[in-house]
Protein backbone atom coordinates (compact mmCIF):
# COMPACT_ATOMS: atom_id res chain seq x y z
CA UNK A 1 110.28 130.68 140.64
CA UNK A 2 106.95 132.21 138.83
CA UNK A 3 107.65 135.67 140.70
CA UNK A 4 111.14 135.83 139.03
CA UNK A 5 110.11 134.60 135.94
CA UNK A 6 107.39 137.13 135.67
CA UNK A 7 109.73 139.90 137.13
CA UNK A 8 112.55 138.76 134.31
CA UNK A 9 109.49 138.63 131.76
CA UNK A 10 108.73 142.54 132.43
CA UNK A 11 112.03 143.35 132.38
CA UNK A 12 112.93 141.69 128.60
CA UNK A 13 109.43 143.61 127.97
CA UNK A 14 110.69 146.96 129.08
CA UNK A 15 113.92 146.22 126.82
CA UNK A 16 111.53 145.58 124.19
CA UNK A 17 109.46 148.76 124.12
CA UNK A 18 112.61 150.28 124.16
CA UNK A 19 114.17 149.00 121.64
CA UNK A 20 111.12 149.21 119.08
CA UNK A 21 111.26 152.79 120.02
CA UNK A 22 114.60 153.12 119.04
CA UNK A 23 114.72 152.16 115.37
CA UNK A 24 111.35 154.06 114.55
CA UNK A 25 113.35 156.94 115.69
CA UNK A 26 116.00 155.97 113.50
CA UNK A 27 113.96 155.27 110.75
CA UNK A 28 112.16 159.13 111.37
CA UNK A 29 115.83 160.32 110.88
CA UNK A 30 117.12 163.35 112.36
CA UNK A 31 114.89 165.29 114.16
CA UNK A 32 112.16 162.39 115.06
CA UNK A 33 110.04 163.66 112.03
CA UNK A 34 107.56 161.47 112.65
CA UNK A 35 105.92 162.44 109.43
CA UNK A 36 107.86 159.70 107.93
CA UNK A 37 106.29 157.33 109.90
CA UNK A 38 102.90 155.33 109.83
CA UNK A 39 102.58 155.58 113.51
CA UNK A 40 104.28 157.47 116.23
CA UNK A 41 107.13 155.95 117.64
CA UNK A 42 105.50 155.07 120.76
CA UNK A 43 103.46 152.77 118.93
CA UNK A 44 106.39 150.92 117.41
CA UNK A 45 107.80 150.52 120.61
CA UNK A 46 104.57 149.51 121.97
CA UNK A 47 104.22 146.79 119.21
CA UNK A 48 107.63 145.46 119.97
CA UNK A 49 107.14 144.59 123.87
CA UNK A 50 103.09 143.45 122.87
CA UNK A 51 104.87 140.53 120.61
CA UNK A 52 107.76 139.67 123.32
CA UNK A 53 105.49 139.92 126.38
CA UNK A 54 101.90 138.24 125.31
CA UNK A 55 103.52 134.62 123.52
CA UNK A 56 105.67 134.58 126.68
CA UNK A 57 103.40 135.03 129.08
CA UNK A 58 100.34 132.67 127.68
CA UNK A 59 103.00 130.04 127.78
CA UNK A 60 103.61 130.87 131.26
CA UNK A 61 99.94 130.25 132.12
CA UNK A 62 99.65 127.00 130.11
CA UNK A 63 102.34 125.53 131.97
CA UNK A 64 101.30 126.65 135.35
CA UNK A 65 97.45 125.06 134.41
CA UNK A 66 99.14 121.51 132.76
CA UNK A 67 102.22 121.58 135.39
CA UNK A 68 100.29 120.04 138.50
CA UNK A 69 98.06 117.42 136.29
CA UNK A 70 102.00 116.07 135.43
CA UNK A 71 103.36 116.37 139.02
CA UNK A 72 100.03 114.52 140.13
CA UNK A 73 101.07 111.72 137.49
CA UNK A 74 104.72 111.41 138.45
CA UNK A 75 103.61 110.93 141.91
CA UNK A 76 100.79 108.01 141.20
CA UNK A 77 103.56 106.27 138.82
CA UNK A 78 105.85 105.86 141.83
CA UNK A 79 102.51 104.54 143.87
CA UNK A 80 102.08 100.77 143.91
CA UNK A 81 98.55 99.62 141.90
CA UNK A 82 97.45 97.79 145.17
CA UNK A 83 97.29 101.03 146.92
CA UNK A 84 96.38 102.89 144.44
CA UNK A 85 93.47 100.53 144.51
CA UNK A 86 92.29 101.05 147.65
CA UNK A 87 92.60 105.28 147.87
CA UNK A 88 89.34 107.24 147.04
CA UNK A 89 90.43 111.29 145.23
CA UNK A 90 90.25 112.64 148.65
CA UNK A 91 93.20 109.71 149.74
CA UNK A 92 94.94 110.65 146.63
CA UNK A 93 95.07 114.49 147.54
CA UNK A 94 96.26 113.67 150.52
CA UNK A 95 98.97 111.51 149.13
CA UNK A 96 100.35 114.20 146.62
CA UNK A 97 100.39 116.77 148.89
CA UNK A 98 102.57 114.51 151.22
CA UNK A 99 104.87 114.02 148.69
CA UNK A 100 105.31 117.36 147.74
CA UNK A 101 105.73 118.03 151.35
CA UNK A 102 108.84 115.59 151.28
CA UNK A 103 110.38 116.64 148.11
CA UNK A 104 110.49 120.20 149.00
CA UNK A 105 112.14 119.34 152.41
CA UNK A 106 109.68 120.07 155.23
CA UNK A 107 108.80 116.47 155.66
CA UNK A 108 105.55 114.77 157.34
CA UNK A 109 104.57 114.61 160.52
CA UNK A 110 105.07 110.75 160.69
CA UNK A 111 107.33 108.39 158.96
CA UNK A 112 106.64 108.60 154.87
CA UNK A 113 105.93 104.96 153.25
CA UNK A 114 109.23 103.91 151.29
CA UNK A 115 106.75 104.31 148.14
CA UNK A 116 106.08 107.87 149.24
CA UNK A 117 109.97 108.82 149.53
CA UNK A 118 110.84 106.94 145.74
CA UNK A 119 108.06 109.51 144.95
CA UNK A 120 109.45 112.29 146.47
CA UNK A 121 112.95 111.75 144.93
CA UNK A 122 111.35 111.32 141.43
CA UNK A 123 109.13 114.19 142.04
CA UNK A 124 111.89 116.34 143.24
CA UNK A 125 114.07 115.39 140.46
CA UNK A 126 110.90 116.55 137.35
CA UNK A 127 110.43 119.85 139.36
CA UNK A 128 114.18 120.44 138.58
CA UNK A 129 114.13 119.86 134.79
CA UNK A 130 110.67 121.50 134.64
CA UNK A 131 111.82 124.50 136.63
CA UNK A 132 114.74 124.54 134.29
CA UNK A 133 112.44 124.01 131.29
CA UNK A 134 110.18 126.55 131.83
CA UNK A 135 112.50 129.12 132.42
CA UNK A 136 114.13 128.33 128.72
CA UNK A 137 110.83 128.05 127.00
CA UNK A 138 109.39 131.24 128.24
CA UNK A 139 112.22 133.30 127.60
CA UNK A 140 113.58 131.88 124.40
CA UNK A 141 109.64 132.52 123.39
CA UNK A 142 110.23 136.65 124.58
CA UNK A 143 113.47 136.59 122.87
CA UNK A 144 112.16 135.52 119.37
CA UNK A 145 109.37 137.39 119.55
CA UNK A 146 111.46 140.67 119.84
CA UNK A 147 113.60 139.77 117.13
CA UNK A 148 110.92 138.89 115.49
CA UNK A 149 108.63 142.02 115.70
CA UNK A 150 111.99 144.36 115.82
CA UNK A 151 112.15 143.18 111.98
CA UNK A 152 109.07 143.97 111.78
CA UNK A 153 109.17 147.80 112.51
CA UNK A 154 109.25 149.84 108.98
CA UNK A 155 108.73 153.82 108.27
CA UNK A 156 105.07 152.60 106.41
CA UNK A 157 104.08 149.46 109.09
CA UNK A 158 101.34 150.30 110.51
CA UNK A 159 102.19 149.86 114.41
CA UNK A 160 99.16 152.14 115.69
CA UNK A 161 96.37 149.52 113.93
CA UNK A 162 98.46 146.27 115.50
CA UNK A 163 98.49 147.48 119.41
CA UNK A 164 94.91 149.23 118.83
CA UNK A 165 93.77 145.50 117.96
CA UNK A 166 95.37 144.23 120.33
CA UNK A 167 94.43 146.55 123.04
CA UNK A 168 90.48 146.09 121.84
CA UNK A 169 91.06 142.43 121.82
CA UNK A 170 91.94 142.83 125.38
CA UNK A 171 88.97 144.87 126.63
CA UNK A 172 86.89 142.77 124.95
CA UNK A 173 88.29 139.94 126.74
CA UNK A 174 88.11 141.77 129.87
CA UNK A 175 84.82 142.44 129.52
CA UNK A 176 84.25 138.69 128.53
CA UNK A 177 85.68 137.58 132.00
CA UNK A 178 83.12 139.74 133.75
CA UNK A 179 80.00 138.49 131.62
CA UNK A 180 81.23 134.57 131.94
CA UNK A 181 81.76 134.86 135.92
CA UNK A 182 78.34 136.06 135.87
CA UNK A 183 76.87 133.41 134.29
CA UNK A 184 79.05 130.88 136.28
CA UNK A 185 77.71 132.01 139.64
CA UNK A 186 74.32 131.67 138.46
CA UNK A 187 74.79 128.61 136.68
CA UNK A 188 76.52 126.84 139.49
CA UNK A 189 73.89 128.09 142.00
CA UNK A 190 70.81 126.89 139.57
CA UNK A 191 72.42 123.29 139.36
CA UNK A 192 72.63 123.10 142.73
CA UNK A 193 69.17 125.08 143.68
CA UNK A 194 67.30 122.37 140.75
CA UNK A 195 69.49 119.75 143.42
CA UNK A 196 67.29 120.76 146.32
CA UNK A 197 64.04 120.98 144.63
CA UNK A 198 64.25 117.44 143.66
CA UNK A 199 64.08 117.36 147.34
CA UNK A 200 61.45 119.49 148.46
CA UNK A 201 58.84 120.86 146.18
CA UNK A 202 58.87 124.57 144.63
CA UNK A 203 55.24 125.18 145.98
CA UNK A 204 56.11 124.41 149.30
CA UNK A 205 59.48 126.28 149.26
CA UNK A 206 58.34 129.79 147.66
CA UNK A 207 55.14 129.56 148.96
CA UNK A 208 55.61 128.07 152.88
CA UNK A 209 54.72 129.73 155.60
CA UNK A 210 57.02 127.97 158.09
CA UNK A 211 61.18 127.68 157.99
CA UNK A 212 62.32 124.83 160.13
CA UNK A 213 65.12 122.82 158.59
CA UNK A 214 65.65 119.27 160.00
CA UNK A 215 69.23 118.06 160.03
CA UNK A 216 69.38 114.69 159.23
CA UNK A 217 72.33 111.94 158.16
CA UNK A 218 70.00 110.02 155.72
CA UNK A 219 70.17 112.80 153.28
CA UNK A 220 66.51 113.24 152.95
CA UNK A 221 64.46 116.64 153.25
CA UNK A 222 63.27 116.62 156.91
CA UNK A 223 61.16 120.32 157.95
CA UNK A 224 59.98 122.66 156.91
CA UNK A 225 61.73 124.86 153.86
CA UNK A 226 58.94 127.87 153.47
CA UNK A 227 60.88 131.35 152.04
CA UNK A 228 57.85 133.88 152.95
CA UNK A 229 59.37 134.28 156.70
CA UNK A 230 62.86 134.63 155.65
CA UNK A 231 61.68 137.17 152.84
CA UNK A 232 59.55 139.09 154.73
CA UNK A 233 62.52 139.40 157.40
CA UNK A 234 64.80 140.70 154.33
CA UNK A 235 62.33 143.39 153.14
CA UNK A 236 61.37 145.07 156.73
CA UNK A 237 65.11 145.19 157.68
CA UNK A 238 65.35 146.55 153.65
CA UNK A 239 62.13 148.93 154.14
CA UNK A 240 63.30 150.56 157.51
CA UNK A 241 66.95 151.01 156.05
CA UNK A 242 65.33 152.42 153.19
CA UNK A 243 63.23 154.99 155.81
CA UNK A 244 66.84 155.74 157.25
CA UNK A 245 68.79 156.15 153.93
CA UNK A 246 66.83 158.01 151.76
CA UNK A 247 65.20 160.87 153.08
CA UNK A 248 68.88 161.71 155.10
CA UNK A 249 70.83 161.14 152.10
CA UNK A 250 67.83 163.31 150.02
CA UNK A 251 68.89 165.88 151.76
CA UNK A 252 72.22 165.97 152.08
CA UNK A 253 72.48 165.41 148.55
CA UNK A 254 70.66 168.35 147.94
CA UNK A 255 72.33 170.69 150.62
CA UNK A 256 75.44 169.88 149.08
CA UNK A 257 74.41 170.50 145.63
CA UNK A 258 72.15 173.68 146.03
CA UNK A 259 73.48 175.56 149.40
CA UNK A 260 76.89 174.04 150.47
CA UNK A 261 79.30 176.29 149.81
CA UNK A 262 82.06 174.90 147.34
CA UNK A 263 84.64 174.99 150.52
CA UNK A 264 82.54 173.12 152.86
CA UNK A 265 81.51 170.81 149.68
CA UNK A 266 85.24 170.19 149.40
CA UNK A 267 85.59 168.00 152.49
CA UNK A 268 82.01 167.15 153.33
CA UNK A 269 81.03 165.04 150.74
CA UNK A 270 84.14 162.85 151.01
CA UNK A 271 83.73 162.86 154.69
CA UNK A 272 80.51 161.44 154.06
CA UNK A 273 81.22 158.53 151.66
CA UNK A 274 84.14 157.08 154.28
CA UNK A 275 80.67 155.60 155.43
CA UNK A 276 80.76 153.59 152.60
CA UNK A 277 84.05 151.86 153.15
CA UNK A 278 84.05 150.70 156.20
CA UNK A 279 83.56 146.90 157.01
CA UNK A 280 80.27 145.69 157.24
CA UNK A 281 81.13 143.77 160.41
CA UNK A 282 82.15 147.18 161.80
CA UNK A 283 78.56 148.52 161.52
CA UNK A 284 77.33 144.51 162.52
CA UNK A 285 79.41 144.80 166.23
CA UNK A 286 78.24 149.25 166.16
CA UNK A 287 74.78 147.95 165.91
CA UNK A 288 74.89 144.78 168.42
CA UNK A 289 77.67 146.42 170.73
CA UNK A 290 75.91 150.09 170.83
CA UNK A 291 72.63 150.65 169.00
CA UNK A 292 70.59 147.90 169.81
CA UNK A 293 71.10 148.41 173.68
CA UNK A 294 70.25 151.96 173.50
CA UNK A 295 66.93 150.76 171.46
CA UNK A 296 66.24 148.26 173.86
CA UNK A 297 66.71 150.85 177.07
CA UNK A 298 64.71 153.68 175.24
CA UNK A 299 62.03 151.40 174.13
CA UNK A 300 61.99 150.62 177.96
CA UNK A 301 61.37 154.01 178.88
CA UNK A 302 58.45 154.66 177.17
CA UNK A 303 57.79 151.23 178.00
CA UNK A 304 57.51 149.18 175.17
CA UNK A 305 59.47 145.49 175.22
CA UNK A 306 62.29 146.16 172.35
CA UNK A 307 64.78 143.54 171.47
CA UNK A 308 68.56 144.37 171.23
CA UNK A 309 68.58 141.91 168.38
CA UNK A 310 65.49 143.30 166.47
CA UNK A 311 64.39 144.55 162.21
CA UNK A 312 64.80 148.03 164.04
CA UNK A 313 68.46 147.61 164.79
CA UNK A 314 69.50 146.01 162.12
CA UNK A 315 67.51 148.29 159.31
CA UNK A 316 68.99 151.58 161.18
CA UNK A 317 72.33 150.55 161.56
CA UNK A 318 71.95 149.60 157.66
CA UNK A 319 70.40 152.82 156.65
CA UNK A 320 73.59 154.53 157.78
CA UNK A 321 75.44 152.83 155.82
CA UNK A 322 73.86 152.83 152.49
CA UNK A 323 73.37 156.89 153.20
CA UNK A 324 76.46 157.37 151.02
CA UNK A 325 75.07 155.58 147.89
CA UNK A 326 71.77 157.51 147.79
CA UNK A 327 73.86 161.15 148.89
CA UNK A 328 76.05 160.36 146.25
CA UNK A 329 74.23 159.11 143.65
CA UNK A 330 71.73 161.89 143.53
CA UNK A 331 74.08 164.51 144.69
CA UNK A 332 75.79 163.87 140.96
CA UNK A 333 72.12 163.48 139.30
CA UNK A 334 70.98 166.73 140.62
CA UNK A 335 74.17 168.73 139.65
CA UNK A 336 74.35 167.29 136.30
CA UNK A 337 70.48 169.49 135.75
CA UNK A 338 71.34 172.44 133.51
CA UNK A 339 72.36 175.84 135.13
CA UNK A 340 69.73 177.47 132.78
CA UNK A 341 66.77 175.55 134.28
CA UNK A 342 67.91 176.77 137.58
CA UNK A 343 68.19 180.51 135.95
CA UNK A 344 64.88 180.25 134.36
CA UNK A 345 62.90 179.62 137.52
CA UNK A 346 64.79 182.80 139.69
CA UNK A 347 64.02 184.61 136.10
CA UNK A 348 60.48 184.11 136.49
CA UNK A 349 60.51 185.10 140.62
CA UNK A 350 60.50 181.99 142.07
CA UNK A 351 62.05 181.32 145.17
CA UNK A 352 65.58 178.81 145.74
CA UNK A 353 63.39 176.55 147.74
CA UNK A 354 60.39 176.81 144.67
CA UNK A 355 63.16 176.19 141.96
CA UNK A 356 64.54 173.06 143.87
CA UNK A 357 61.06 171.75 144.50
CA UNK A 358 59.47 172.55 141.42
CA UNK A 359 61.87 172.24 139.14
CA UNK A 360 65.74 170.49 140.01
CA UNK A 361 63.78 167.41 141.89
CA UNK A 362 61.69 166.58 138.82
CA UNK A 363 64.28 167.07 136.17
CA UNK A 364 66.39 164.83 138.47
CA UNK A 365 63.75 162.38 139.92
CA UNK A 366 64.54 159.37 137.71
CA UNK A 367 67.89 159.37 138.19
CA UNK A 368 67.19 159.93 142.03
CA UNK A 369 64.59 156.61 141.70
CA UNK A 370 67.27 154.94 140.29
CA UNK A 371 69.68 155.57 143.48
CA UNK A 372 66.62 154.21 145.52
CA UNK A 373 66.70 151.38 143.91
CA UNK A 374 69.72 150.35 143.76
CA UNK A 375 70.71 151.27 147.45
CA UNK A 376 67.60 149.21 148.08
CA UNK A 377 69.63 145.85 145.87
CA UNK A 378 72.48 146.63 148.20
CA UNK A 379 70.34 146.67 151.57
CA UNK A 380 68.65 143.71 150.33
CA UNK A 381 71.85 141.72 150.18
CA UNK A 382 73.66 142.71 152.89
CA UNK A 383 74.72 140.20 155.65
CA UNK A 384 77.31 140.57 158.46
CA UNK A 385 74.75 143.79 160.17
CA UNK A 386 72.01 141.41 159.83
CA UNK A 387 73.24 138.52 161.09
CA UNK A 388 74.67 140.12 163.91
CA UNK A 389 72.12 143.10 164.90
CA UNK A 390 68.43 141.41 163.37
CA UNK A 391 68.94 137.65 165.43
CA UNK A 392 67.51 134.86 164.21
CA UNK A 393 64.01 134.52 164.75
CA UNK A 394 62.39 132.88 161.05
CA UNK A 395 58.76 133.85 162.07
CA UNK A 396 56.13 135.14 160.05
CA UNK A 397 55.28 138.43 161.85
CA UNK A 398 54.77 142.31 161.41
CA UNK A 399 56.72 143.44 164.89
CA UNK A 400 59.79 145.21 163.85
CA UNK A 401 60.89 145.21 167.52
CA UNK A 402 61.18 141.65 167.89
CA UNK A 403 63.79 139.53 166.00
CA UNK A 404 63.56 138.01 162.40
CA UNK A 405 65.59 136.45 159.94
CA UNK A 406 67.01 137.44 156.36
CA UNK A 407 67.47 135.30 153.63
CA UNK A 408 71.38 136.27 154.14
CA UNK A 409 71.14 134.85 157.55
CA UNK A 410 70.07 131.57 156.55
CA UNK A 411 72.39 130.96 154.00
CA UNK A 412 75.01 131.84 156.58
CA UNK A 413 73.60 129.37 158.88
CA UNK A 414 73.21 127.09 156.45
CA UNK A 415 76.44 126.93 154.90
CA UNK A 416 78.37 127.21 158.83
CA UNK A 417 80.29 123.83 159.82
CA UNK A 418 80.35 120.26 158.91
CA UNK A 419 78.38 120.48 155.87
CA UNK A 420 77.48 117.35 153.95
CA UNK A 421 76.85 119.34 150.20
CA UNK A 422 74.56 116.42 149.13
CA UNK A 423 72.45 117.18 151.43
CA UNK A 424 69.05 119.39 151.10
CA UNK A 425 69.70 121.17 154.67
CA UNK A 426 73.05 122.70 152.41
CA UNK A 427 71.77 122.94 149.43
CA UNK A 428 68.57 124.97 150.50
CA UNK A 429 71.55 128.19 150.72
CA UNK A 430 71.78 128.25 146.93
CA UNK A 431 68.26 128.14 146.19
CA UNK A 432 67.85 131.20 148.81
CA UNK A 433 71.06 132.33 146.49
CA UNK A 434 69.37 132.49 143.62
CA UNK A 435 66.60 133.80 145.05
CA UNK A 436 68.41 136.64 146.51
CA UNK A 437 70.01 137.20 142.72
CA UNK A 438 66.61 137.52 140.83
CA UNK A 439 65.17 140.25 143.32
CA UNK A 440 68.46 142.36 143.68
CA UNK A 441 68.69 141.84 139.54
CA UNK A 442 65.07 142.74 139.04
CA UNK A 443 65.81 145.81 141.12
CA UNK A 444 68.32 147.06 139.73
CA UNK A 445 66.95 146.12 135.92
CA UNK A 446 64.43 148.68 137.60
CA UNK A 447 66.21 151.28 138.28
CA UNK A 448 68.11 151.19 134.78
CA UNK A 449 64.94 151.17 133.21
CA UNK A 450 63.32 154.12 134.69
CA UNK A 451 66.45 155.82 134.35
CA UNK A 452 66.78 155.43 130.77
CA UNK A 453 63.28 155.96 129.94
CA UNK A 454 62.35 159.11 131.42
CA UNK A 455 66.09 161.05 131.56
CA UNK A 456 65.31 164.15 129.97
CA UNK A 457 68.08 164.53 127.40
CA UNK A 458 69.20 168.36 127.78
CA UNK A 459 71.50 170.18 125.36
């Protein structure tokens, strides 16, 4: 029903534009001199479908957001109070949605209650005159309002200020949505993360040396909750991805900026950020499946005792992947350094290789610490390679061929099965959330810092 609505909606909308458009170029008179006109006659048109679509379509959402709190109360009105009585929210959900299961037909798996089928009927019988309802409301709502802005549309209106509001009004929202999800996540993960240190102790969390959770039913914090091993697992997979990533994406950034021909440029540097979109768990099962047995059996040639499941794997496999961000990234910082710099250094004799080193590479290095930086944020929270190419080993130790464990990994762990959410063995995964948050923030608060301090603004 919503997907016609909405498909119905556009099309009234579409009439709408058109019809704005129409009398502005009947008010511009022969010839569309548009001269005669505040605003171009797009605008007009524009205006028209902005005041038929919007009012129709916020009603639309309204009723979708009040329609199941009303469904939800036609069902409990049918329910007798003794029940009712005994039935906790989850018993209730469960109720509804076998209701709704009856009323659209599919049935239950067992026999319904008789008080479950008197539901159903009534149930059934609102979704008809609210199905009905809706449908008149929202388009008698994107009828009137293009009458009403049709009337609207004169030679001296001004139609281009209107949908410019409008359209600001929007991005601003837009923007709005982005900022307040932000804040959610890290609000909802605080509450929770304060949650858990009610449990165990700040000073023992961020400064333990030991991670060894006890599971318990009586809701208590049993273990040991120290972050250092789980940290110190997240930057040695971080630092050798890091030692992968950016000296080969260095230079390939700087091939393709200073010596690739633009042909070879052409496919190469697309060909290169494909890395960049494929799955995560792709490069997880590359790195268990391929890498870290060919580790493991050259490690045993020159006989040293390398895990398949080791920081090595894991941080290689990872470098490759976050080679795209630092290629790319500086690739478009060094480019954007001024031809003339470039000319000035052959001017004076210096060699390709002198100007790059000498003079491209510092005019570009912020930008280029920047890209470190923030491929560094994204190694740092990265999780399906790591949690199936760095095992699971949270011990405090300095051996990147044995196994460790990330602070990704353990929220993973953490958060896997029958969870009980009250519980300080679940809610340890958003204080090592939040954690997580503040470093990759800090970095990349870093990296826009430097960046915007030492850019050398060229003319």
């Amino acid at each position: 029903m919503n997907l016609l609505l909405i498909g119905v909606l556009l099309a009234i909308v579409a009439i709408a534009y058109q019809v704005g458009l129409t009398k502005s170029r009947n008010l511009a008179g022969k010839g569309n001199n548009s001269a005669m006109l505040h605003s171009r006659p797009g605008y007009y048109g524009a205006l028209v479908a902005l005041w038929c679509g919007i009012p129709a379509f916020l009603i639309l959402i309204v009723w979708n957001i009040v329609e199941p709190s009303i469904f939800k109360h036609v069902v409990l009105s049918n329910v007798p109070e003794q029940i009712k009585a005994t039935m906790d929210p989850a018993s209730i959900s469960v109720l509804i949605d076998r209701v709704q299961a009856i009323a659209s037909g599919f049935g239950v798996s067992d026999t319904p209650a008789q008080y479950e089928i008197v539901a159903a009927e009534h149930l059934k019988h609102v979704e008809s005159i609210g199905s009905f309802a809706k449908l008149a409301v929202v388009l008698c709502s994107a009828l009137l309002g293009l009458v009403w802005a049709k009337r609207r549309v004169a030679s001296q209106f001004r139609a281009r200020n209107q949908v410019e509001k409008v359209l600001n009004i929007g991005l601003a929202l837009c923007s709005g949505v982005a900022i307040l999800t932000t804040v959610g996540i890290v609000m909802s993960m605080f509450s929770e993360a304060m949650r858990f240190f009610s449990f165990v102790s700040p000073l023992d969390f961020f400064f333990g040396t030991v991670w060894n959770p006890g599971f318990s039913t009586s809701g208590n914090a049993e273990g040991s909750y120290g972050l250092l091993p789980l940290l110190w697992g997240t930057l040695m997979v971080s630092g050798i991805a890091l030692l992968v990533a950016v000296p080969v994406g260095l230079m390939i950034a700087i091939y393709l900026a200073e010596y690739a021909k633009p042909s070879f440029r052409a496919w190469a540097k697309p060909a290169i950020e494909v890395l960049a979109g494929i799955p995560t768990i792709v490069y997880g099962v590359f790195a268990l499946m391929i890498i870290g047995p060919f580790i493991k059996q050259m490690g045993a040639y020159i006989g040293l005792d390398i895990n398949a499941t080791s920081a090595l794997t894991a941080g290689f496999v990872m470098g490759i992947m976050i080679i795209p961000f630092v290629s790319s990234l500086s690739d478009d910082i060094i480019t954007q350094v001024p031809r003339a710099l470039r000319d000035g250094s052959l001017g004076l004799g210096a060699t390709k290789s002198e100007t790059i080193r000498q003079v491209v590479l510092p005019a570009a290095l912020p930008g280029i610490i920047g890209a470190f930086l923030l491929a560094a944020s994204r190694a740092i929270g990265e999780t399906m390679i790591v949690v199936l190419a760095a095992g699971n080993s949270p011990l405090l130790h300095v051996n990147p061929l044995e196994a460790v464990s990330t602070v990704t990994i353990t929220i993973v762990n953490q958060l896997t099965g029958d969870t009980d959410f009250a519980s300080p063995q679940a809610l340890v995964a958003f204080a090592l959330g939040l954690t997580l948050f503040v470093i990759t923030l800090g970095l990349n608060i870093v990296a826009l810092y430097i960046v915007r301090k030492y850019r050398e603004q060229y003319e």
